[in-house]
PDB file of N, CA and C in Angstrom:
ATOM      1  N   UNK A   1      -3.452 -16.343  -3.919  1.00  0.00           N
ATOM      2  CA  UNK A   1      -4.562 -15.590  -3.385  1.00  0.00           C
ATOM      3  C   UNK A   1      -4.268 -14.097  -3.532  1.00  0.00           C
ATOM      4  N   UNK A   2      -5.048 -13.103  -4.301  1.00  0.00           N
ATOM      5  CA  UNK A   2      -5.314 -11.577  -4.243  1.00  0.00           C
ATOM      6  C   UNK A   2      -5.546 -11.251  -3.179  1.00  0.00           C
ATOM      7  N   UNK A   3      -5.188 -10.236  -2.789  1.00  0.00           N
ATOM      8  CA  UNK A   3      -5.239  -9.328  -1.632  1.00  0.00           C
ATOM      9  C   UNK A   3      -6.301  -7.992  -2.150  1.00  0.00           C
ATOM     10  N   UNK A   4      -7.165  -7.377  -1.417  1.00  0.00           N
ATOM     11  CA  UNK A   4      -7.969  -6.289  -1.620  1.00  0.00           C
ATOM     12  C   UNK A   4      -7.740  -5.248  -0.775  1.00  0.00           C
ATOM     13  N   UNK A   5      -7.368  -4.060  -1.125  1.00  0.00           N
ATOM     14  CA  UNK A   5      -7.359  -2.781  -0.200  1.00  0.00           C
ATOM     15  C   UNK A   5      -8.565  -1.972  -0.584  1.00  0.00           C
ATOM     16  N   UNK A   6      -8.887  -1.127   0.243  1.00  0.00           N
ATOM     17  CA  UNK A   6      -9.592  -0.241  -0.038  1.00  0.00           C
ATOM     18  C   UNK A   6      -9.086   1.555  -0.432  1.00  0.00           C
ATOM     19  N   UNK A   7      -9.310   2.146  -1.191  1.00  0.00           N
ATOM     20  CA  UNK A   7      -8.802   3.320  -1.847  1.00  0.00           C
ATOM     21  C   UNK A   7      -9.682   4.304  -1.839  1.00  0.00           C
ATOM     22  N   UNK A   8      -9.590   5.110  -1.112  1.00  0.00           N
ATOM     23  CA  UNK A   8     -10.227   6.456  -0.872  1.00  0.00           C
ATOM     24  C   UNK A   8      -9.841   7.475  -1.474  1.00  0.00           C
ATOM     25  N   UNK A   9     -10.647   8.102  -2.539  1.00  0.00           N
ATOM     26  CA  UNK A   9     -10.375   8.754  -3.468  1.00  0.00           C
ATOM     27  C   UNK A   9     -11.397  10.226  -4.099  1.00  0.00           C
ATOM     28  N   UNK A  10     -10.827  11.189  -3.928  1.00  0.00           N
ATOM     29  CA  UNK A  10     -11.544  12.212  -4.448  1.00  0.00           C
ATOM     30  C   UNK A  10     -10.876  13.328  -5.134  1.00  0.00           C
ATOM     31  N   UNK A  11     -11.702  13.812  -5.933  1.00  0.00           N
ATOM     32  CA  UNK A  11     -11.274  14.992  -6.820  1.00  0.00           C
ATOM     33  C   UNK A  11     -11.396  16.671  -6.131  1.00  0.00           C
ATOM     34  N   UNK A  12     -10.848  16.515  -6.026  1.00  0.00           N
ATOM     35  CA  UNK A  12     -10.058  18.516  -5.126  1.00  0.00           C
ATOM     36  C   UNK A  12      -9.329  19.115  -6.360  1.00  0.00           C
ATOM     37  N   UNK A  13     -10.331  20.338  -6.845  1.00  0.00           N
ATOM     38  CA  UNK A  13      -9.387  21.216  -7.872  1.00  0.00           C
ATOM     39  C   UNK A  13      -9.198  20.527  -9.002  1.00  0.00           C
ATOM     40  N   UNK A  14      -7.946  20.806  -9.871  1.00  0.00           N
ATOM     41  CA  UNK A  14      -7.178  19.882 -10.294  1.00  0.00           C
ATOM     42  C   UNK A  14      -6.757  18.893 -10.303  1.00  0.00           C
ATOM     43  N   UNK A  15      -6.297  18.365  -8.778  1.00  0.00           N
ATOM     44  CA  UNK A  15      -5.735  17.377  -8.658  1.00  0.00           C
ATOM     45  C   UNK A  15      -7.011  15.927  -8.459  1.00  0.00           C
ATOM     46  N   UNK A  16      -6.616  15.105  -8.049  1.00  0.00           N
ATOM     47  CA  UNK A  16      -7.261  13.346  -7.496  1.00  0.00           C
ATOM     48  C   UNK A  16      -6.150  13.275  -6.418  1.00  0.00           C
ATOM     49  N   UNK A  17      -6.817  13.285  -5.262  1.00  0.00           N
ATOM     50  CA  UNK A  17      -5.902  12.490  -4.467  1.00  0.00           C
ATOM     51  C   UNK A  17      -6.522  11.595  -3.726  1.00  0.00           C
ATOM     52  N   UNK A  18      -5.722  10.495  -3.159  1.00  0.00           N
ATOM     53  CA  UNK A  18      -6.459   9.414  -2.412  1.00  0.00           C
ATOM     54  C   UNK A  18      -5.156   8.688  -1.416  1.00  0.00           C
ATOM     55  N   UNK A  19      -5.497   7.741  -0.434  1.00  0.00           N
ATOM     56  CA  UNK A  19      -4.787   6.943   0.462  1.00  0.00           C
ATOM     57  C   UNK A  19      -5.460   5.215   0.435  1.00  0.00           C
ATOM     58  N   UNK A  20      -4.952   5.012   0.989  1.00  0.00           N
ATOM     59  CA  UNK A  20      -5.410   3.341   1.419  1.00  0.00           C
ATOM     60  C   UNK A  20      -5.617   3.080   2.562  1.00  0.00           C
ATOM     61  N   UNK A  21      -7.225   2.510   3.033  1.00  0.00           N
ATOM     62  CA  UNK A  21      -7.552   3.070   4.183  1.00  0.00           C
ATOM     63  C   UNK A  21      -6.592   2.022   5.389  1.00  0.00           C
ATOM     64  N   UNK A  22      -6.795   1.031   4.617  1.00  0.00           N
ATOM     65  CA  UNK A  22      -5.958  -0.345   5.495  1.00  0.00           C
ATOM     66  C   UNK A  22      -4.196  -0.415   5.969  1.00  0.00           C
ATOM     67  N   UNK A  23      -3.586   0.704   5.075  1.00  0.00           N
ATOM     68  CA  UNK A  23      -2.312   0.895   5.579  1.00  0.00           C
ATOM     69  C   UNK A  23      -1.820   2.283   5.564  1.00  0.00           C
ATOM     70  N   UNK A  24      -1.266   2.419   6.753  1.00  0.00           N
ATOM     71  CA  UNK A  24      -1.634   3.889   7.057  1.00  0.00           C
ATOM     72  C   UNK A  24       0.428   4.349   6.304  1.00  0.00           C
ATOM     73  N   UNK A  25       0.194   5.458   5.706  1.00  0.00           N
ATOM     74  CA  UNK A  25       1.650   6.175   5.320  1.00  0.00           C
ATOM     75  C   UNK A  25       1.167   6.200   3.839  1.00  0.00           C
ATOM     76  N   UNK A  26       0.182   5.460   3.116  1.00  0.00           N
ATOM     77  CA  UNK A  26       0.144   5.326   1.862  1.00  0.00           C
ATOM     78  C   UNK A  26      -1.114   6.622   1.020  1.00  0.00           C
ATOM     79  N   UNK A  27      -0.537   7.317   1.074  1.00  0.00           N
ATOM     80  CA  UNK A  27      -1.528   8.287   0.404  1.00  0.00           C
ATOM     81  C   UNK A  27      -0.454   9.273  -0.780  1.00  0.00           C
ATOM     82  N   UNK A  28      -1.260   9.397  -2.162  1.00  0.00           N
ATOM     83  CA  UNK A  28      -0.882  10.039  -3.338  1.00  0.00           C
ATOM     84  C   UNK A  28      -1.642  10.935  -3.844  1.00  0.00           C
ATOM     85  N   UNK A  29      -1.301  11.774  -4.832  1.00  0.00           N
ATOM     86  CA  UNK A  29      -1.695  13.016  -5.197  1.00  0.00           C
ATOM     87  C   UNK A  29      -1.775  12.844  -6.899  1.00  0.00           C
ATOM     88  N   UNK A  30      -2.086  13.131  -7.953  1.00  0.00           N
ATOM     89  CA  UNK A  30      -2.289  12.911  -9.200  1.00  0.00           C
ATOM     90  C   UNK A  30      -2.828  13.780  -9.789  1.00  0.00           C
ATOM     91  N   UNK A  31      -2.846  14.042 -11.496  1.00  0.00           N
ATOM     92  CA  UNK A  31      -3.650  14.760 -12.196  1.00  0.00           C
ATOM     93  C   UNK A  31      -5.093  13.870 -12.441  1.00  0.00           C
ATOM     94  N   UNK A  32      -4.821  12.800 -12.599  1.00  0.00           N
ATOM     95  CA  UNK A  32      -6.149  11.848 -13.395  1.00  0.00           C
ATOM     96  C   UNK A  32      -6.392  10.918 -12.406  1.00  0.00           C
ATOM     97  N   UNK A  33      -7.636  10.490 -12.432  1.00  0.00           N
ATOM     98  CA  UNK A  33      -8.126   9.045 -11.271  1.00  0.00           C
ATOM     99  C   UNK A  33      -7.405   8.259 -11.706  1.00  0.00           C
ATOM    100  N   UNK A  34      -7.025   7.814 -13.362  1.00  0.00           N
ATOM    101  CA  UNK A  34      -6.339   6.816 -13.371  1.00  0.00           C
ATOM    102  C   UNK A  34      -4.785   6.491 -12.883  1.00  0.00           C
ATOM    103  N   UNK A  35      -4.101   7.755 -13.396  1.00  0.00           N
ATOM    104  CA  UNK A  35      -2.508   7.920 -12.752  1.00  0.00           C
ATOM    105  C   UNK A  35      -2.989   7.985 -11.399  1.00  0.00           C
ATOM    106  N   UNK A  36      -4.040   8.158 -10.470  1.00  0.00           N
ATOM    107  CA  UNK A  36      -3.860   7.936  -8.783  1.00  0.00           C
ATOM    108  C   UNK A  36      -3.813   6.198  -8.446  1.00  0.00           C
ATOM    109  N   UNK A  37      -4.883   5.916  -9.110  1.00  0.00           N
ATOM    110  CA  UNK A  37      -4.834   4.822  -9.014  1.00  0.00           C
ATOM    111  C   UNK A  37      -3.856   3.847  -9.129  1.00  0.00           C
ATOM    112  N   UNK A  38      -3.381   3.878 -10.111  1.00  0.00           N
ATOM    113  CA  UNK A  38      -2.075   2.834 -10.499  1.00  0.00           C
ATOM    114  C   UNK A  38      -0.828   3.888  -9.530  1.00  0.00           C
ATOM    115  N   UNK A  39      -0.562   4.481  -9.000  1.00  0.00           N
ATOM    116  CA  UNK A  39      -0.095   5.787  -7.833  1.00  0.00           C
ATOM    117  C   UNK A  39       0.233   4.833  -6.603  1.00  0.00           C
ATOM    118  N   UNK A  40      -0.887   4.898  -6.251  1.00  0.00           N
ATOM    119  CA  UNK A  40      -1.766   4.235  -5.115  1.00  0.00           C
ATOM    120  C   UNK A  40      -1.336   2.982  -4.714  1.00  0.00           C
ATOM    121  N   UNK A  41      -1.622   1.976  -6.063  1.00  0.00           N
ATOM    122  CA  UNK A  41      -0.870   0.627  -6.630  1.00  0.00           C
ATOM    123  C   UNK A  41       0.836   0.237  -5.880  1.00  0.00           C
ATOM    124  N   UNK A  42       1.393   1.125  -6.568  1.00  0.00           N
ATOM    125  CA  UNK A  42       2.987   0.920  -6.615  1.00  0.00           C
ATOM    126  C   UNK A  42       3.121   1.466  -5.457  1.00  0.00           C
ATOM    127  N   UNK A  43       2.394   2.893  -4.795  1.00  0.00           N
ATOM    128  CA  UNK A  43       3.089   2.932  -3.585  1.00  0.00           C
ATOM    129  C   UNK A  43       2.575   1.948  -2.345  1.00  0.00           C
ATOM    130  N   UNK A  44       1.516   1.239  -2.787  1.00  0.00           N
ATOM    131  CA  UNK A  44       1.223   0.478  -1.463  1.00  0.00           C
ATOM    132  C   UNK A  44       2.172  -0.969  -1.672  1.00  0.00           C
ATOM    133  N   UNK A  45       2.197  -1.412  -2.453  1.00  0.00           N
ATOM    134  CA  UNK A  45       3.236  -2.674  -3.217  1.00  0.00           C
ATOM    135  C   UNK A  45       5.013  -2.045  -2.749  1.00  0.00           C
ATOM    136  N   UNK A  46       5.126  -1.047  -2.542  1.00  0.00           N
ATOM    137  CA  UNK A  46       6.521  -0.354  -2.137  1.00  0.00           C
ATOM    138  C   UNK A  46       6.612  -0.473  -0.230  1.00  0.00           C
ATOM    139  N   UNK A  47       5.227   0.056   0.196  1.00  0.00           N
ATOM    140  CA  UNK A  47       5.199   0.162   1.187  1.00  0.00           C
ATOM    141  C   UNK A  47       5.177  -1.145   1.768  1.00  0.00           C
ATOM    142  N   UNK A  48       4.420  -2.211   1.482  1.00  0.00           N
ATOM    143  CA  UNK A  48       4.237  -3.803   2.158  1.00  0.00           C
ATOM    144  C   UNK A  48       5.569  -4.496   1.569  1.00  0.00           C
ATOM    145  N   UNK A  49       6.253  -4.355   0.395  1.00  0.00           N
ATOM    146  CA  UNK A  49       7.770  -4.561   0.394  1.00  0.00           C
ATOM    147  C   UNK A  49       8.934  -4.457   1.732  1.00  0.00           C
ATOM    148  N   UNK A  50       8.471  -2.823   1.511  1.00  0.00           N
ATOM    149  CA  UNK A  50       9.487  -2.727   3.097  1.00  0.00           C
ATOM    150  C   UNK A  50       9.303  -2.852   4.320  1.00  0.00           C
ATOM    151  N   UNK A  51       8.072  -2.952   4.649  1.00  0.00           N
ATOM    152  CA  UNK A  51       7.529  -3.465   6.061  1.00  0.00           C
ATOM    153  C   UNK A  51       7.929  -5.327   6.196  1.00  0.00           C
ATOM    154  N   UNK A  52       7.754  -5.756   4.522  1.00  0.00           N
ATOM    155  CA  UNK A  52       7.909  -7.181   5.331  1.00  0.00           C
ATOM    156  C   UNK A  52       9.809  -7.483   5.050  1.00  0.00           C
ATOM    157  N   UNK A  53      10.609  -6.549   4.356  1.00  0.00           N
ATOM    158  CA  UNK A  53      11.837  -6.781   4.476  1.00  0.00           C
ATOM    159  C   UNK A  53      12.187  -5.946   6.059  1.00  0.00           C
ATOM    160  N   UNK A  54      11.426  -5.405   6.602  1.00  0.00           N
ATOM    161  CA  UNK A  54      11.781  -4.833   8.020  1.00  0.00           C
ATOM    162  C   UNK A  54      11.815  -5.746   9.002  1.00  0.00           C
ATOM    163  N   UNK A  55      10.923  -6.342   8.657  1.00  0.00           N
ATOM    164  CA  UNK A  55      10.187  -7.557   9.882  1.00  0.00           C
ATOM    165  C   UNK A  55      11.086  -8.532   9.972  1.00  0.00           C
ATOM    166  N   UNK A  56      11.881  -8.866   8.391  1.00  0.00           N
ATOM    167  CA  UNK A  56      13.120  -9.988   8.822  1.00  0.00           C
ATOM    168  C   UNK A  56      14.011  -9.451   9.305  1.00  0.00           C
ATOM    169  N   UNK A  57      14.593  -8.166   8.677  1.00  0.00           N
ATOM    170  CA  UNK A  57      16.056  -7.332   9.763  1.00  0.00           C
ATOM    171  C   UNK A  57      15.746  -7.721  11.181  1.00  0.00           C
ATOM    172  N   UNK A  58      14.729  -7.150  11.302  1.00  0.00           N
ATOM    173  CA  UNK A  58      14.331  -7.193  12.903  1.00  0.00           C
ATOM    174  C   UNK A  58      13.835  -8.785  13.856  1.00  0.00           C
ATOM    175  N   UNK A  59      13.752 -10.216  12.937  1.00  0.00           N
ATOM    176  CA  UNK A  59      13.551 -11.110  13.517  1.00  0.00           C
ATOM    177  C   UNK A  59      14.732 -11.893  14.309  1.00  0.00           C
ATOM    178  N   UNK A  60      14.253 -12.365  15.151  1.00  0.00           N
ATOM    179  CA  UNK A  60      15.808 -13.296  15.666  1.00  0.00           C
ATOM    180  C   UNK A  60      16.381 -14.181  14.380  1.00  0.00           C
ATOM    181  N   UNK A  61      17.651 -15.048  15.128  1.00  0.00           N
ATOM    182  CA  UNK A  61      18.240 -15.636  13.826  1.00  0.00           C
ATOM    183  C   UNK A  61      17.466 -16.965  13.536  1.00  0.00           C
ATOM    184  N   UNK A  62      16.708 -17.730  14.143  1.00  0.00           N
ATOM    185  CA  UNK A  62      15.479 -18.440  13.584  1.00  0.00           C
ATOM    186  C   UNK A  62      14.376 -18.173  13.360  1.00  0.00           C
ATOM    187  N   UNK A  63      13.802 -18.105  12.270  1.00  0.00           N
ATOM    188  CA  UNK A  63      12.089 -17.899  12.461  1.00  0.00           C
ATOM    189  C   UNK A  63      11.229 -18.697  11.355  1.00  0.00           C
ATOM    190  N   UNK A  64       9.954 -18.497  11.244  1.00  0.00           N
ATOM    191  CA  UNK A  64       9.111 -19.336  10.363  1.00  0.00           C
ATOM    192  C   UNK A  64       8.203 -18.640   9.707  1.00  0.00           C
ATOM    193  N   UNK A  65       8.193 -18.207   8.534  1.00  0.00           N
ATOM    194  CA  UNK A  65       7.013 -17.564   7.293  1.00  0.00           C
ATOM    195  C   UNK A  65       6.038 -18.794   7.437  1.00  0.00           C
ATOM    196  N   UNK A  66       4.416 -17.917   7.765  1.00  0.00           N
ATOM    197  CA  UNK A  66       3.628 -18.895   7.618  1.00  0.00           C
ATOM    198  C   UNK A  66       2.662 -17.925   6.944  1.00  0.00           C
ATOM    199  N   UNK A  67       2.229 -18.310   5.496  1.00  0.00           N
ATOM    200  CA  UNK A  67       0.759 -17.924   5.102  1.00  0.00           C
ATOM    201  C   UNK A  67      -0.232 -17.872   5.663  1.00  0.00           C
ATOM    202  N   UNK A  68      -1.024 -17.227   6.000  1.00  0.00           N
ATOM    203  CA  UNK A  68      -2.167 -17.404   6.333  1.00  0.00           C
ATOM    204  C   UNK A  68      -3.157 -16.615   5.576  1.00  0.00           C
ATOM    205  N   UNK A  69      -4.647 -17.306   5.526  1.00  0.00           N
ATOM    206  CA  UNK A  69      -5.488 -16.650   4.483  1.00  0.00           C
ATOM    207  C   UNK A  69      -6.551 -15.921   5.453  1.00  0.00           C
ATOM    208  N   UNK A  70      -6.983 -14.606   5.084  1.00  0.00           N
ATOM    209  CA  UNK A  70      -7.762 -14.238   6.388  1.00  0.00           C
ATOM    210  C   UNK A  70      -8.770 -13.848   6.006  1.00  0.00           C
TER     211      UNK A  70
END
């Protein structure tokens, strides 16, 4: 199953910058919509990386991964 974020994005000056409205810390800066975009991409895929390797540091020594589709 794909996951969908939403990407808020506008052109200021020179630059494109944009964030992701659904996870907050994830916002980039770029020359082109497209380099924001794929930007945007890797840093939100970086950011849900380390939130869910945080969540195990921080779980007790049993626990249970459960998918859920929402």
């Amino acid at each position: 199953m794909q996951a969908y974020y939403t990407a808020q994005i506008q052109h200021r000056g020179e630059w494109w910058i944009g964030w992701i409205q659904e996870v907050s810390g994830v916002t980039c800066q770029e020359r082109t919509r497209e380099e924001l975009l794929e930007t945007l991409k890797i840093t939100l895929l970086e950011v849900l990386e380390y939130d869910s390797q945080e969540a195990v540091s921080r779980a007790e020594s049993e626990y249970e991964e459960v998918k859920i589709a929402v």
